[in-house]
N, C-alpha and C. Protein backbone atom coordinates (compact mmCIF):
# COMPACT_ATOMS: atom_id res chain seq x y z
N UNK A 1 -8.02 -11.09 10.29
CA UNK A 1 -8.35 -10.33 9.13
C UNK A 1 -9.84 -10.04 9.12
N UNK A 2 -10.46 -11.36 9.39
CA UNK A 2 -12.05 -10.80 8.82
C UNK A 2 -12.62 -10.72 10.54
N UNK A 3 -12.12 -10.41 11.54
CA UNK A 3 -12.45 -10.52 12.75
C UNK A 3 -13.33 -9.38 13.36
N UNK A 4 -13.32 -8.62 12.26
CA UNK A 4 -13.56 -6.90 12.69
C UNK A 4 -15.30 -7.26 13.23
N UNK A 5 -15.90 -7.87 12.62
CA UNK A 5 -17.68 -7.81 12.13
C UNK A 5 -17.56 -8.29 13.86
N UNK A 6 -17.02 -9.21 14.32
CA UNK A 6 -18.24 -9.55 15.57
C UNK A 6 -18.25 -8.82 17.10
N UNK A 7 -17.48 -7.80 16.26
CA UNK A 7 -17.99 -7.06 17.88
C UNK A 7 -19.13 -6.36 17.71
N UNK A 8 -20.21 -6.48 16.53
CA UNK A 8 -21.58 -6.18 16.29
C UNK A 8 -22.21 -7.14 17.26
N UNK A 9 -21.91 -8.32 16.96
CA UNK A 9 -22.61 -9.20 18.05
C UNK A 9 -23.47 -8.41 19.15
N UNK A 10 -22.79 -7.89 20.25
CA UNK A 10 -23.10 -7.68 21.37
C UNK A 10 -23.80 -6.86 21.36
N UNK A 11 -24.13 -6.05 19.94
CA UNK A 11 -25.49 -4.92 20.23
C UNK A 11 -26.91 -6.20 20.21
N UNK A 12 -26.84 -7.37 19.12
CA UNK A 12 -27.82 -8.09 19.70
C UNK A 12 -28.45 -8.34 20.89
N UNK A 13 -27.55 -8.50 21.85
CA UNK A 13 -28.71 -8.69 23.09
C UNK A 13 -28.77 -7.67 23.54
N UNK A 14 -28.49 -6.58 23.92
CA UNK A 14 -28.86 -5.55 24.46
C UNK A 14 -30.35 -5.14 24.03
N UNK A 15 -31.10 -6.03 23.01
CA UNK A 15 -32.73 -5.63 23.22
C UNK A 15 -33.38 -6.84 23.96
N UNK A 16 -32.33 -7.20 24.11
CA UNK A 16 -33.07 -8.28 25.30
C UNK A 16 -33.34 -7.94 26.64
N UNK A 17 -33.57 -7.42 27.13
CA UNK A 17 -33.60 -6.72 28.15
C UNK A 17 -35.02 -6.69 29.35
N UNK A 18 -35.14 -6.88 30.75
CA UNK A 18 -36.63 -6.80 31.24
C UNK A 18 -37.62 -5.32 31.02
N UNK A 19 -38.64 -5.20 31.66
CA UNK A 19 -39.05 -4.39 31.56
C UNK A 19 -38.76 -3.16 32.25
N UNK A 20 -37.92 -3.19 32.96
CA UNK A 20 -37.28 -1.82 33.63
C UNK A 20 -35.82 -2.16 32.81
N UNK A 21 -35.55 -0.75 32.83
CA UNK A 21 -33.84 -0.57 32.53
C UNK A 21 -33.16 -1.92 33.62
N UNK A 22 -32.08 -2.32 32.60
CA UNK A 22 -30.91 -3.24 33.23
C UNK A 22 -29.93 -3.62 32.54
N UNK A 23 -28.55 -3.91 33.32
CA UNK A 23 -27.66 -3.88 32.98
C UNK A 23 -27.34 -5.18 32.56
N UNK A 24 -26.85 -5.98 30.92
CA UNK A 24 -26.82 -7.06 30.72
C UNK A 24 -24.92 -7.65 30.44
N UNK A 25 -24.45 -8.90 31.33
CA UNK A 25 -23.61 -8.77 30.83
C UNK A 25 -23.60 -10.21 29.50
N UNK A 26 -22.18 -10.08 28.92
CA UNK A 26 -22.28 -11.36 27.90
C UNK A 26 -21.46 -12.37 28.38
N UNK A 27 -22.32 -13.61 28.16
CA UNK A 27 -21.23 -14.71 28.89
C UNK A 27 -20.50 -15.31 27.53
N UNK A 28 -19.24 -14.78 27.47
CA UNK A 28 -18.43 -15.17 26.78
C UNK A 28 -18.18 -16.82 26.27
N UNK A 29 -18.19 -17.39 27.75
CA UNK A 29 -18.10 -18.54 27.49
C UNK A 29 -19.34 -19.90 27.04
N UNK A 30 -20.55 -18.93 26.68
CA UNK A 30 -21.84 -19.45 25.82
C UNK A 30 -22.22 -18.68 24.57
N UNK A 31 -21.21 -17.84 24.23
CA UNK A 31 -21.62 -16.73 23.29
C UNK A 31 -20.32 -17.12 22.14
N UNK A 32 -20.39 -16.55 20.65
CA UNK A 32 -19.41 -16.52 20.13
C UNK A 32 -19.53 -15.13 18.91
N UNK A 33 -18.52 -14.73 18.92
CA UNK A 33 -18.32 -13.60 18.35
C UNK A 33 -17.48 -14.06 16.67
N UNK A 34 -18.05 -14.35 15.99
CA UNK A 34 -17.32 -15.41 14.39
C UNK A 34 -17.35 -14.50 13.08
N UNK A 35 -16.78 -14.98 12.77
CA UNK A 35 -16.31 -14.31 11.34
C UNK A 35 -16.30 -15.08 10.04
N UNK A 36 -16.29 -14.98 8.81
CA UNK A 36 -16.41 -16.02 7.82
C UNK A 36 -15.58 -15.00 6.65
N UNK A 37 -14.74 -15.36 5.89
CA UNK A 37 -14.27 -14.68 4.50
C UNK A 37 -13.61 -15.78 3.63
N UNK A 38 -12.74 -15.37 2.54
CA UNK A 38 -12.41 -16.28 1.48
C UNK A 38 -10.98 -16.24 1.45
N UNK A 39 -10.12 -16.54 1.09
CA UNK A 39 -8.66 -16.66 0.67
C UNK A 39 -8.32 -17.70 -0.19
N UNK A 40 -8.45 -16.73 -0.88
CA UNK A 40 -7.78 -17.93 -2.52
C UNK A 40 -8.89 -18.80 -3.25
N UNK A 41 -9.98 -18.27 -2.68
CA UNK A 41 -11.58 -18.58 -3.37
C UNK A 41 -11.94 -19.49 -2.42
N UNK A 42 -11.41 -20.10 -1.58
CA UNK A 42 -12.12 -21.04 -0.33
C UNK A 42 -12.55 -20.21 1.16
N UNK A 43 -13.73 -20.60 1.70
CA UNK A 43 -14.21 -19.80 2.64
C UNK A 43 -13.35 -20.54 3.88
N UNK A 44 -13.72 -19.55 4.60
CA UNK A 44 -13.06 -19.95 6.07
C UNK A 44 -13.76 -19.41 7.10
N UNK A 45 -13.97 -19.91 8.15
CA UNK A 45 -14.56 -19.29 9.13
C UNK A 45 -13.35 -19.13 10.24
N UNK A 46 -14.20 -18.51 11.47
CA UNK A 46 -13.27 -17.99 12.93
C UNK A 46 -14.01 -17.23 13.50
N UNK A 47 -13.21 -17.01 15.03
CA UNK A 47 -14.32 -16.24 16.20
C UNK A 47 -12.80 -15.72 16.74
N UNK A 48 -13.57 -14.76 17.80
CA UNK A 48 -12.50 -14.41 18.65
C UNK A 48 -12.48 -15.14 19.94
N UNK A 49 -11.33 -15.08 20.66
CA UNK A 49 -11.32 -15.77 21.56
C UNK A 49 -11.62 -15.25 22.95
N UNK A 50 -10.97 -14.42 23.21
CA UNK A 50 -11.05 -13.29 24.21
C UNK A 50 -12.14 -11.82 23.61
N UNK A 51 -13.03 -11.51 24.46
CA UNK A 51 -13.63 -10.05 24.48
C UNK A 51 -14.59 -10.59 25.39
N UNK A 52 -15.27 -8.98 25.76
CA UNK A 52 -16.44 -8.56 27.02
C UNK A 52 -17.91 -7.85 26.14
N UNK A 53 -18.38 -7.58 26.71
CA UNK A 53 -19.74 -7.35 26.68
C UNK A 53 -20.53 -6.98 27.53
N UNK A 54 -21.20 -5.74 27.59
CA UNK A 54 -22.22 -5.05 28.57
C UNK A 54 -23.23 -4.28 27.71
N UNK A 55 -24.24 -4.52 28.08
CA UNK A 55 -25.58 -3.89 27.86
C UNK A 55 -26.72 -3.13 28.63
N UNK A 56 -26.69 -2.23 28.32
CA UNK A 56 -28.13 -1.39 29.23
C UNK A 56 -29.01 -1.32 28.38
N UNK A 57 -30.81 -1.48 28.61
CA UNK A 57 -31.87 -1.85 27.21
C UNK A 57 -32.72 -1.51 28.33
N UNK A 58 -33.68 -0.71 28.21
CA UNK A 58 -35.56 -0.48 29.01
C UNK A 58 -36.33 -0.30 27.43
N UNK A 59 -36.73 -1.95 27.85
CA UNK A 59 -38.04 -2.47 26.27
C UNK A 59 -38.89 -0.62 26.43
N UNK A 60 -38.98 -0.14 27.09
CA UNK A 60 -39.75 1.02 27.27
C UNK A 60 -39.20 2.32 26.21
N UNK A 61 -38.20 2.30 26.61
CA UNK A 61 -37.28 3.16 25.65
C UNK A 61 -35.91 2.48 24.90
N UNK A 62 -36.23 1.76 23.88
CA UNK A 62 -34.93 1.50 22.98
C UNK A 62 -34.42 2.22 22.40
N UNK A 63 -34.64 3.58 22.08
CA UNK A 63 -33.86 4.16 21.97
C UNK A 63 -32.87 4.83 22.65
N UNK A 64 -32.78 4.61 24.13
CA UNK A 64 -31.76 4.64 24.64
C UNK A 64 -30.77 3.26 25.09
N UNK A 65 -31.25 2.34 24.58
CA UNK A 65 -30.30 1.48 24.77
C UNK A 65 -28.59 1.43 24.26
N UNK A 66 -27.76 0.67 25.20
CA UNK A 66 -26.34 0.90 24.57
C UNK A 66 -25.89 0.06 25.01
N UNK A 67 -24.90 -0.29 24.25
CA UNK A 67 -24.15 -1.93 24.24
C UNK A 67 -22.68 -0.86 24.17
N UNK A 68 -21.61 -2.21 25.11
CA UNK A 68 -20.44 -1.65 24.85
C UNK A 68 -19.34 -2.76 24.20
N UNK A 69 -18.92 -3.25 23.92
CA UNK A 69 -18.18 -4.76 23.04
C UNK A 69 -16.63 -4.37 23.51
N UNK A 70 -15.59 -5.15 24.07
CA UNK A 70 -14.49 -4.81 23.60
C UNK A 70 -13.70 -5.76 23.49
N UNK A 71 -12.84 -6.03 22.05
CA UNK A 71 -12.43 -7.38 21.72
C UNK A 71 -11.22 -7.44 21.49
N UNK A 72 -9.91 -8.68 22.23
CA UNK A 72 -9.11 -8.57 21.97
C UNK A 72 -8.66 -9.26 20.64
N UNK A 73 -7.98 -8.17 19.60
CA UNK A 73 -7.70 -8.34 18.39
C UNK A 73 -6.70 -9.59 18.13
N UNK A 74 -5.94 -9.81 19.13
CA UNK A 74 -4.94 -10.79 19.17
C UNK A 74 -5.33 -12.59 19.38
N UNK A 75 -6.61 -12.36 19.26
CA UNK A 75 -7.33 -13.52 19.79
C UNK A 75 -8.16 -14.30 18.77
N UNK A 76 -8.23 -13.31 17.48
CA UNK A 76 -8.60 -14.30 16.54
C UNK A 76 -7.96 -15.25 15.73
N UNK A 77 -9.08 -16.46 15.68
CA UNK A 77 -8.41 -17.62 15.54
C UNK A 77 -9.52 -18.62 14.65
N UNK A 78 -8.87 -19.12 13.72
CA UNK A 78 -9.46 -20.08 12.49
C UNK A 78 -9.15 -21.74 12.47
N UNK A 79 -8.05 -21.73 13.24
CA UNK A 79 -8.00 -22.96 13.44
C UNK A 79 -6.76 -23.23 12.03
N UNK A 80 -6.44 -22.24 11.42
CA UNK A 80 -5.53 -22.60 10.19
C UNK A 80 -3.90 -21.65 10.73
N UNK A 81 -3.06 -22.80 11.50
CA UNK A 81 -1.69 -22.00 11.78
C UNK A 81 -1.22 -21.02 10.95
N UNK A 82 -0.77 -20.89 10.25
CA UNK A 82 -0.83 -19.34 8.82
C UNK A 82 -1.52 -18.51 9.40
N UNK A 83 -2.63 -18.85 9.02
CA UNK A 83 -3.51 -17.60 8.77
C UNK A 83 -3.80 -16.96 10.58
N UNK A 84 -3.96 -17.77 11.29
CA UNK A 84 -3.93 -17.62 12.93
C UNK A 84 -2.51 -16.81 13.33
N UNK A 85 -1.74 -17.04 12.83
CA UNK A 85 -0.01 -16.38 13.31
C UNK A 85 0.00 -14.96 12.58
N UNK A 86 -0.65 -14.74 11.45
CA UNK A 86 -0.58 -13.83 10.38
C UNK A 86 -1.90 -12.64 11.23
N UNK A 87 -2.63 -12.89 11.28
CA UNK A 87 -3.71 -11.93 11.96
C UNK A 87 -3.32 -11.07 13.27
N UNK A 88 -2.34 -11.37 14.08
CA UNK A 88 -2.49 -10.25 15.24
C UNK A 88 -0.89 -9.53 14.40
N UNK A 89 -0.72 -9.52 13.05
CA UNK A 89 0.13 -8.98 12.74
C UNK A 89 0.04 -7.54 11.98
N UNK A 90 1.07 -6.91 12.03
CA UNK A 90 1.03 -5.01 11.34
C UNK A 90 0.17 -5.15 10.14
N UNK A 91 0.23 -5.87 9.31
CA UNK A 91 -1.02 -5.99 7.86
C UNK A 91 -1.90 -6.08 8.18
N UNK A 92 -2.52 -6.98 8.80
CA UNK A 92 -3.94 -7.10 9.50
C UNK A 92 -4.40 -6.32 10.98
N UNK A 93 -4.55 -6.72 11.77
CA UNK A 93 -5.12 -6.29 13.16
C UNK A 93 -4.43 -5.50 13.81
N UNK A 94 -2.82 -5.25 13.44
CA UNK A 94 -1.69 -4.79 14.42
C UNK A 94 -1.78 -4.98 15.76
N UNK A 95 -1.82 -5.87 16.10
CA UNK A 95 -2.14 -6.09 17.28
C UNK A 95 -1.29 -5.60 18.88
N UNK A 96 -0.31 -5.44 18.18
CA UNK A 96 1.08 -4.41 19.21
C UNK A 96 0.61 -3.24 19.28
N UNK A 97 -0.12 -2.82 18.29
CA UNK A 97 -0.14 -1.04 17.95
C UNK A 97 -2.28 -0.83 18.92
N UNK A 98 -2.44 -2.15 18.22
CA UNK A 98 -4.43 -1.91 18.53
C UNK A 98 -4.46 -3.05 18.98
N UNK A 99 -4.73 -3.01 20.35
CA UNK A 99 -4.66 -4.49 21.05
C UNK A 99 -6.46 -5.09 20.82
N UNK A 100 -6.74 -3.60 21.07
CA UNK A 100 -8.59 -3.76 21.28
C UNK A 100 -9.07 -3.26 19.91
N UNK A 101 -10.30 -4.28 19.58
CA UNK A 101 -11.26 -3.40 18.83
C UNK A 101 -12.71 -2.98 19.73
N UNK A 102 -13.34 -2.23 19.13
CA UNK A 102 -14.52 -1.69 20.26
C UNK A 102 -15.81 -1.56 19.33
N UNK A 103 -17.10 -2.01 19.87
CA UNK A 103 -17.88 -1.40 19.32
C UNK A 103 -19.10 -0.87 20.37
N UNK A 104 -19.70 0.31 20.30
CA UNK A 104 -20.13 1.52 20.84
C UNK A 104 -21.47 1.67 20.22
N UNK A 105 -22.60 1.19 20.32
CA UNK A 105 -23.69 1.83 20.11
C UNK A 105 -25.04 1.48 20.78
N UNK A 106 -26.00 3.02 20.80
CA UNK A 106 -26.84 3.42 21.04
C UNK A 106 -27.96 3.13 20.33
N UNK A 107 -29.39 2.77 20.75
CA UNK A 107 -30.41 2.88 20.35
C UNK A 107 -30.53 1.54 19.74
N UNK A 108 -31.97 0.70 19.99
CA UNK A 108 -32.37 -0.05 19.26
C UNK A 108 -33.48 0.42 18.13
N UNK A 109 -33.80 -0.52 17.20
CA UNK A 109 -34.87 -0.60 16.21
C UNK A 109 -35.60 -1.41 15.86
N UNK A 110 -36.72 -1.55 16.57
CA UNK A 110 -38.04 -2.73 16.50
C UNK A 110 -38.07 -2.86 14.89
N UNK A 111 -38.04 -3.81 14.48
CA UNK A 111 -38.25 -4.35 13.19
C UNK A 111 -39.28 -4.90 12.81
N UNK A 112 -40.16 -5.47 14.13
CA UNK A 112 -41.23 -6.57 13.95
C UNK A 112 -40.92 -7.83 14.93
N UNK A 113 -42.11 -8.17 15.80
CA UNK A 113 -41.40 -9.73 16.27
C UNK A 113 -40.34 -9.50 17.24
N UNK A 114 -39.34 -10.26 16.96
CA UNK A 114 -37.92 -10.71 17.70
C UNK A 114 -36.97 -10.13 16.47
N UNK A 115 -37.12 -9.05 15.76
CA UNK A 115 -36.26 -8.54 14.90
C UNK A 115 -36.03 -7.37 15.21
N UNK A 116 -34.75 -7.44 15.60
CA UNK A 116 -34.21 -6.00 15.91
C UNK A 116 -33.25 -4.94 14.31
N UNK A 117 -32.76 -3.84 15.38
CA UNK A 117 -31.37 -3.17 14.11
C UNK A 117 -30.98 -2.29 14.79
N UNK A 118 -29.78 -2.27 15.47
CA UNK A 118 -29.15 -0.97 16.23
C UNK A 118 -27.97 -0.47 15.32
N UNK A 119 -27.27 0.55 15.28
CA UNK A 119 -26.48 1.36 14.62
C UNK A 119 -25.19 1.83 15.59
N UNK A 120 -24.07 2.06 15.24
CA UNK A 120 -23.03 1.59 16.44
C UNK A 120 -21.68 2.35 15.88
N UNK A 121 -20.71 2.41 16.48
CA UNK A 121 -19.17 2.59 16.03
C UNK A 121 -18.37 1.75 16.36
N UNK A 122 -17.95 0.80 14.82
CA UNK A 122 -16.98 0.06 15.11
C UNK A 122 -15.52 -0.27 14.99
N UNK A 123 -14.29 0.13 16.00
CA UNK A 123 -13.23 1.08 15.56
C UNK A 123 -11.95 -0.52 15.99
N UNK A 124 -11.32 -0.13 14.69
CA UNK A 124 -10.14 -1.27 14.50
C UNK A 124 -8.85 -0.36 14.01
N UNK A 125 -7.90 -1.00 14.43
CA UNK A 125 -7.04 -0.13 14.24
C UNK A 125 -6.68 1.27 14.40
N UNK A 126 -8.34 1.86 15.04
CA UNK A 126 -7.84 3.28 15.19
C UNK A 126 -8.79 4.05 14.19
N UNK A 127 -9.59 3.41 13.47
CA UNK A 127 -10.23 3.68 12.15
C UNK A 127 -11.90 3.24 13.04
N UNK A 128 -12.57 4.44 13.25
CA UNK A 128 -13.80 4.41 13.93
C UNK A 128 -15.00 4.79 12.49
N UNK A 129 -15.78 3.62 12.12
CA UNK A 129 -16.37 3.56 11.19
C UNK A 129 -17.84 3.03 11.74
N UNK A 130 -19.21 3.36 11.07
CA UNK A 130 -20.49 3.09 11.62
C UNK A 130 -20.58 1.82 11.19
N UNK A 131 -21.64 0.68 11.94
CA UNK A 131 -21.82 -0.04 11.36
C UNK A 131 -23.32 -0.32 12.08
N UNK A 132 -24.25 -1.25 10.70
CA UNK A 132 -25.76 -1.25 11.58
C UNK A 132 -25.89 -2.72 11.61
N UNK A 133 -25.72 -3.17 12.17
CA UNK A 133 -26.54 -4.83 12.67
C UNK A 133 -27.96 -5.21 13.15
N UNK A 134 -28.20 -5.75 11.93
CA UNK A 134 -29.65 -6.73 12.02
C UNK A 134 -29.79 -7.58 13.20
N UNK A 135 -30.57 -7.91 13.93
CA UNK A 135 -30.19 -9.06 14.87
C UNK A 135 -31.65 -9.42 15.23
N UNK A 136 -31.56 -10.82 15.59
CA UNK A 136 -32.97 -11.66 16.73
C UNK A 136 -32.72 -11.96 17.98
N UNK A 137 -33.92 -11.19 18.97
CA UNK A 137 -33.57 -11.70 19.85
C UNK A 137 -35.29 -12.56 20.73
N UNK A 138 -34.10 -13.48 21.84
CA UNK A 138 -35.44 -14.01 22.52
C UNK A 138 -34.57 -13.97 23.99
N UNK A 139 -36.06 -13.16 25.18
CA UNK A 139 -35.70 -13.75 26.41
C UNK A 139 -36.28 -14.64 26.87
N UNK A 140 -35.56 -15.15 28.22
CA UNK A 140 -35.93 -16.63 28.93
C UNK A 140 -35.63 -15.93 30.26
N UNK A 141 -36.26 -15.33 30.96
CA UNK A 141 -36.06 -14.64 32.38
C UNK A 141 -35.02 -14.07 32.56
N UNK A 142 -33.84 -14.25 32.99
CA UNK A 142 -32.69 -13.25 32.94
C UNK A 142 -32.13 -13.04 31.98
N UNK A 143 -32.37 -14.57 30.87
CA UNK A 143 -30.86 -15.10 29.94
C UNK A 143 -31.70 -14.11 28.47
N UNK A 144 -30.95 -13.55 27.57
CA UNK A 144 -31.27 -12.86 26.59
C UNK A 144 -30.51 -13.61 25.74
N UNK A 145 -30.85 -13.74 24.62
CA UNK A 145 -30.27 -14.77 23.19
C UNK A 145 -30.43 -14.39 22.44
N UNK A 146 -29.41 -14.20 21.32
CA UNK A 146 -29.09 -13.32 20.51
C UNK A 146 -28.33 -14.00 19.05
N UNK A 147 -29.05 -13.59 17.99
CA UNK A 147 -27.99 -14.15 17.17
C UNK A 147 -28.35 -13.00 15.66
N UNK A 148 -27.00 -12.64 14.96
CA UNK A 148 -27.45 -11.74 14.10
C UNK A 148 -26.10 -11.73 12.76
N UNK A 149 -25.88 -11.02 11.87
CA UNK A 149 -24.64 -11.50 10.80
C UNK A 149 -24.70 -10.12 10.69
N UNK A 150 -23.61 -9.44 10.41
CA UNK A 150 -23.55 -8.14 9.46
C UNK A 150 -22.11 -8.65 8.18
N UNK A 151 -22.40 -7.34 7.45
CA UNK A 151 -21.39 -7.97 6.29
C UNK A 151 -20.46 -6.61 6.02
N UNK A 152 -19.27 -6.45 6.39
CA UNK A 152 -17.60 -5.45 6.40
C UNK A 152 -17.08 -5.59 5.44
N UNK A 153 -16.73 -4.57 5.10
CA UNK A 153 -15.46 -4.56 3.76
C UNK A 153 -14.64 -4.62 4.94
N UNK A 154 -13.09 -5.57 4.82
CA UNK A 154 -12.50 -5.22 5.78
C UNK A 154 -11.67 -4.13 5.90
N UNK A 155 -10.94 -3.79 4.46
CA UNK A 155 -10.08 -2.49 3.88
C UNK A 155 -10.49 -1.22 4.53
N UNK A 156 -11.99 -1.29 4.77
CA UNK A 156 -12.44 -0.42 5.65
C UNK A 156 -11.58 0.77 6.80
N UNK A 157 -11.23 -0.35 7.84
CA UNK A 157 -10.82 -0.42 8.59
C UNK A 157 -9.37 -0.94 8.60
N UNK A 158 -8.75 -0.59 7.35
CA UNK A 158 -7.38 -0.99 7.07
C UNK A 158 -6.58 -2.21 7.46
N UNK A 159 -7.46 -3.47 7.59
CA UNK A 159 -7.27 -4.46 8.06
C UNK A 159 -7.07 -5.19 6.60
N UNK A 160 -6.20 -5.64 6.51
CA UNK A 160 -5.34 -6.51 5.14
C UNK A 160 -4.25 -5.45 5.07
N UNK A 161 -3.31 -5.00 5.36
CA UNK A 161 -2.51 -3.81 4.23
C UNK A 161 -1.07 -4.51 3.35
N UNK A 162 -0.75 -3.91 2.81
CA UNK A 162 0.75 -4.71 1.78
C UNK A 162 0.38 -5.37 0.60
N UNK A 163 0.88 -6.31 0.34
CA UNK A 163 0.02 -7.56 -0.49
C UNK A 163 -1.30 -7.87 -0.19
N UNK A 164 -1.85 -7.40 1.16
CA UNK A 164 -3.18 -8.25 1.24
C UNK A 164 -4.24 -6.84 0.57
N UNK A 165 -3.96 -5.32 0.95
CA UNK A 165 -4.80 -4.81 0.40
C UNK A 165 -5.64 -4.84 -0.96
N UNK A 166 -5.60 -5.64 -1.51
CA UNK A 166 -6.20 -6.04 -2.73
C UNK A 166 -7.04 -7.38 -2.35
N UNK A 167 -8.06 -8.14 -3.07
CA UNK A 167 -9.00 -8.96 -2.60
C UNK A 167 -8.47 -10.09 -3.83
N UNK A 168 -6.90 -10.06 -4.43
CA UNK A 168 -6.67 -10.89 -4.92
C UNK A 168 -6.34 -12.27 -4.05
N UNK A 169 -6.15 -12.31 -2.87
CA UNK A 169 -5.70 -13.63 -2.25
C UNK A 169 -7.16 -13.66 -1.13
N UNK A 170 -6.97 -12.51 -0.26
CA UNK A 170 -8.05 -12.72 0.63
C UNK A 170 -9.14 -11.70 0.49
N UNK A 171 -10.52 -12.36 0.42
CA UNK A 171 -11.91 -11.02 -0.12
C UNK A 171 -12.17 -10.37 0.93
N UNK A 172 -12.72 -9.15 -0.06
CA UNK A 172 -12.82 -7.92 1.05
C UNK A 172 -14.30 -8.45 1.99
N UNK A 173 -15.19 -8.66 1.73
CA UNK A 173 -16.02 -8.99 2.26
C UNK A 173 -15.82 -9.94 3.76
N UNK A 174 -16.48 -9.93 4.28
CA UNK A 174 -16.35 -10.39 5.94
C UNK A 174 -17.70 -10.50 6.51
N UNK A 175 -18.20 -11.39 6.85
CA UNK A 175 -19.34 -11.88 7.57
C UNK A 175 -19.17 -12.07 8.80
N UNK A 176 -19.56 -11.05 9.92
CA UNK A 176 -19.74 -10.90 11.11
C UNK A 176 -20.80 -11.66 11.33
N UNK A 177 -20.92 -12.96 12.30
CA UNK A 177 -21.77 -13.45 13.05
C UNK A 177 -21.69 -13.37 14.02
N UNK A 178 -22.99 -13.20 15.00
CA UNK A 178 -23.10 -13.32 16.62
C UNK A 178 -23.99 -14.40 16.55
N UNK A 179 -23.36 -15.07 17.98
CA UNK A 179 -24.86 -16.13 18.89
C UNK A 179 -24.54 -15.98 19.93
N UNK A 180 -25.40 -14.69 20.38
CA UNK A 180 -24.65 -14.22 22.45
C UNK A 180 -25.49 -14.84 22.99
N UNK A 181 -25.26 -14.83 24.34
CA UNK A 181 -26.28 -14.98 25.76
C UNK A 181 -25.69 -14.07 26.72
N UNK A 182 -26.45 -13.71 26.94
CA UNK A 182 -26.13 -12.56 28.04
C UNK A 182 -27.26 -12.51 29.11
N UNK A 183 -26.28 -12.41 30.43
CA UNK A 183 -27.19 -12.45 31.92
C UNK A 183 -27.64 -11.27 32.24
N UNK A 184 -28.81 -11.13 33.24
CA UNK A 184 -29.25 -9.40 33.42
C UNK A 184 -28.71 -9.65 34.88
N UNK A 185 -27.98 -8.33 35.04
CA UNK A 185 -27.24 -8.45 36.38
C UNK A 185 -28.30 -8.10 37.33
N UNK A 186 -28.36 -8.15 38.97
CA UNK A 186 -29.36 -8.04 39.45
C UNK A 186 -28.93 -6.36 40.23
């Protein structure tokens, strides 16, 4: 349900980047792509389990930088059986119909410091909607580190539908967190 936000993640490191153009990928298995919302007034968190990540960034020109995210929808998971069995289902994620969600964007935005903001398309279900993520980043020679939150209506993106479209059981709100690492390929 609230899984949509972290394929923002992966525009985070893509300003991590050396001083020539390069191609960054995300190591999944040091990175997490998480989510946080409410159901029934108690919060809950979750990440996805499965998705990729690639980045191209030249600190020279951020505005051509571009991150590509693609996450399998069927993979989010809270750790709460219900709500884990209920998510790769037709109300939420459809996961038969939209296996992938994707997010697509171009250009970074120096903020100051290690504060970035890139602007992106992030498409669930079929429903391709903008979204802009704040993010920090720091490099360490190849490794780029990344961590940033954005905040989704999920209805947005037609993720709750039936009984859930209303924010009486589960809130519309959704807190996308990233904490990537991503390698610069050579």
């Amino acid at each position: 349900m609230m899984r949509l936000l972290p394929l923002a993640a992966a525009l985070v490191l893509a300003a991590a980047a050396p001083a020539t153009a390069a191609t960054w990928t995300v190591d999944p298995a040091k990175s997490t792509l998480g989510f946080a919302g409410t159901q029934t007034g108690e919060g809950f968190t979750g990440r996805f389990k499965t998705w990729t990540g690639t980045i191209d960034y030249d600190p020279a020109k951020p505005e051509a930088a571009h991150v590509s995210i693609s996450i399998d929808t069927g993979s989010a998971a809270t750790g709460d059986p219900q709500r884990d069995e209920a998510m790769p289902g037709e109300d939420w994620f459809d996961a038969s119909k939209s296996p992938k969600a994707t997010f697509e964007a171009t250009g970074f935005t120096p903020k100051g410091g290690d504060q970035f903001e890139t602007a992106g398309t992030l498409t669930i279900r079929g429903a391709a909607k903008p979204v802009t993520l704040p993010f920090t980043l720091k490099l360490d020679g190849d490794t780029a580190h990344a961590t940033g939150k954005a905040t989704l209506t999920r209805t947005t993106w037609g993720v709750g539908q039936g009984d859930w479209a209303s924010d009486q059981y589960v809130g519309f709100g959704v807190d996308v967190t990233l904490d990537l690492t991503a390698k610069r390929q050579p």
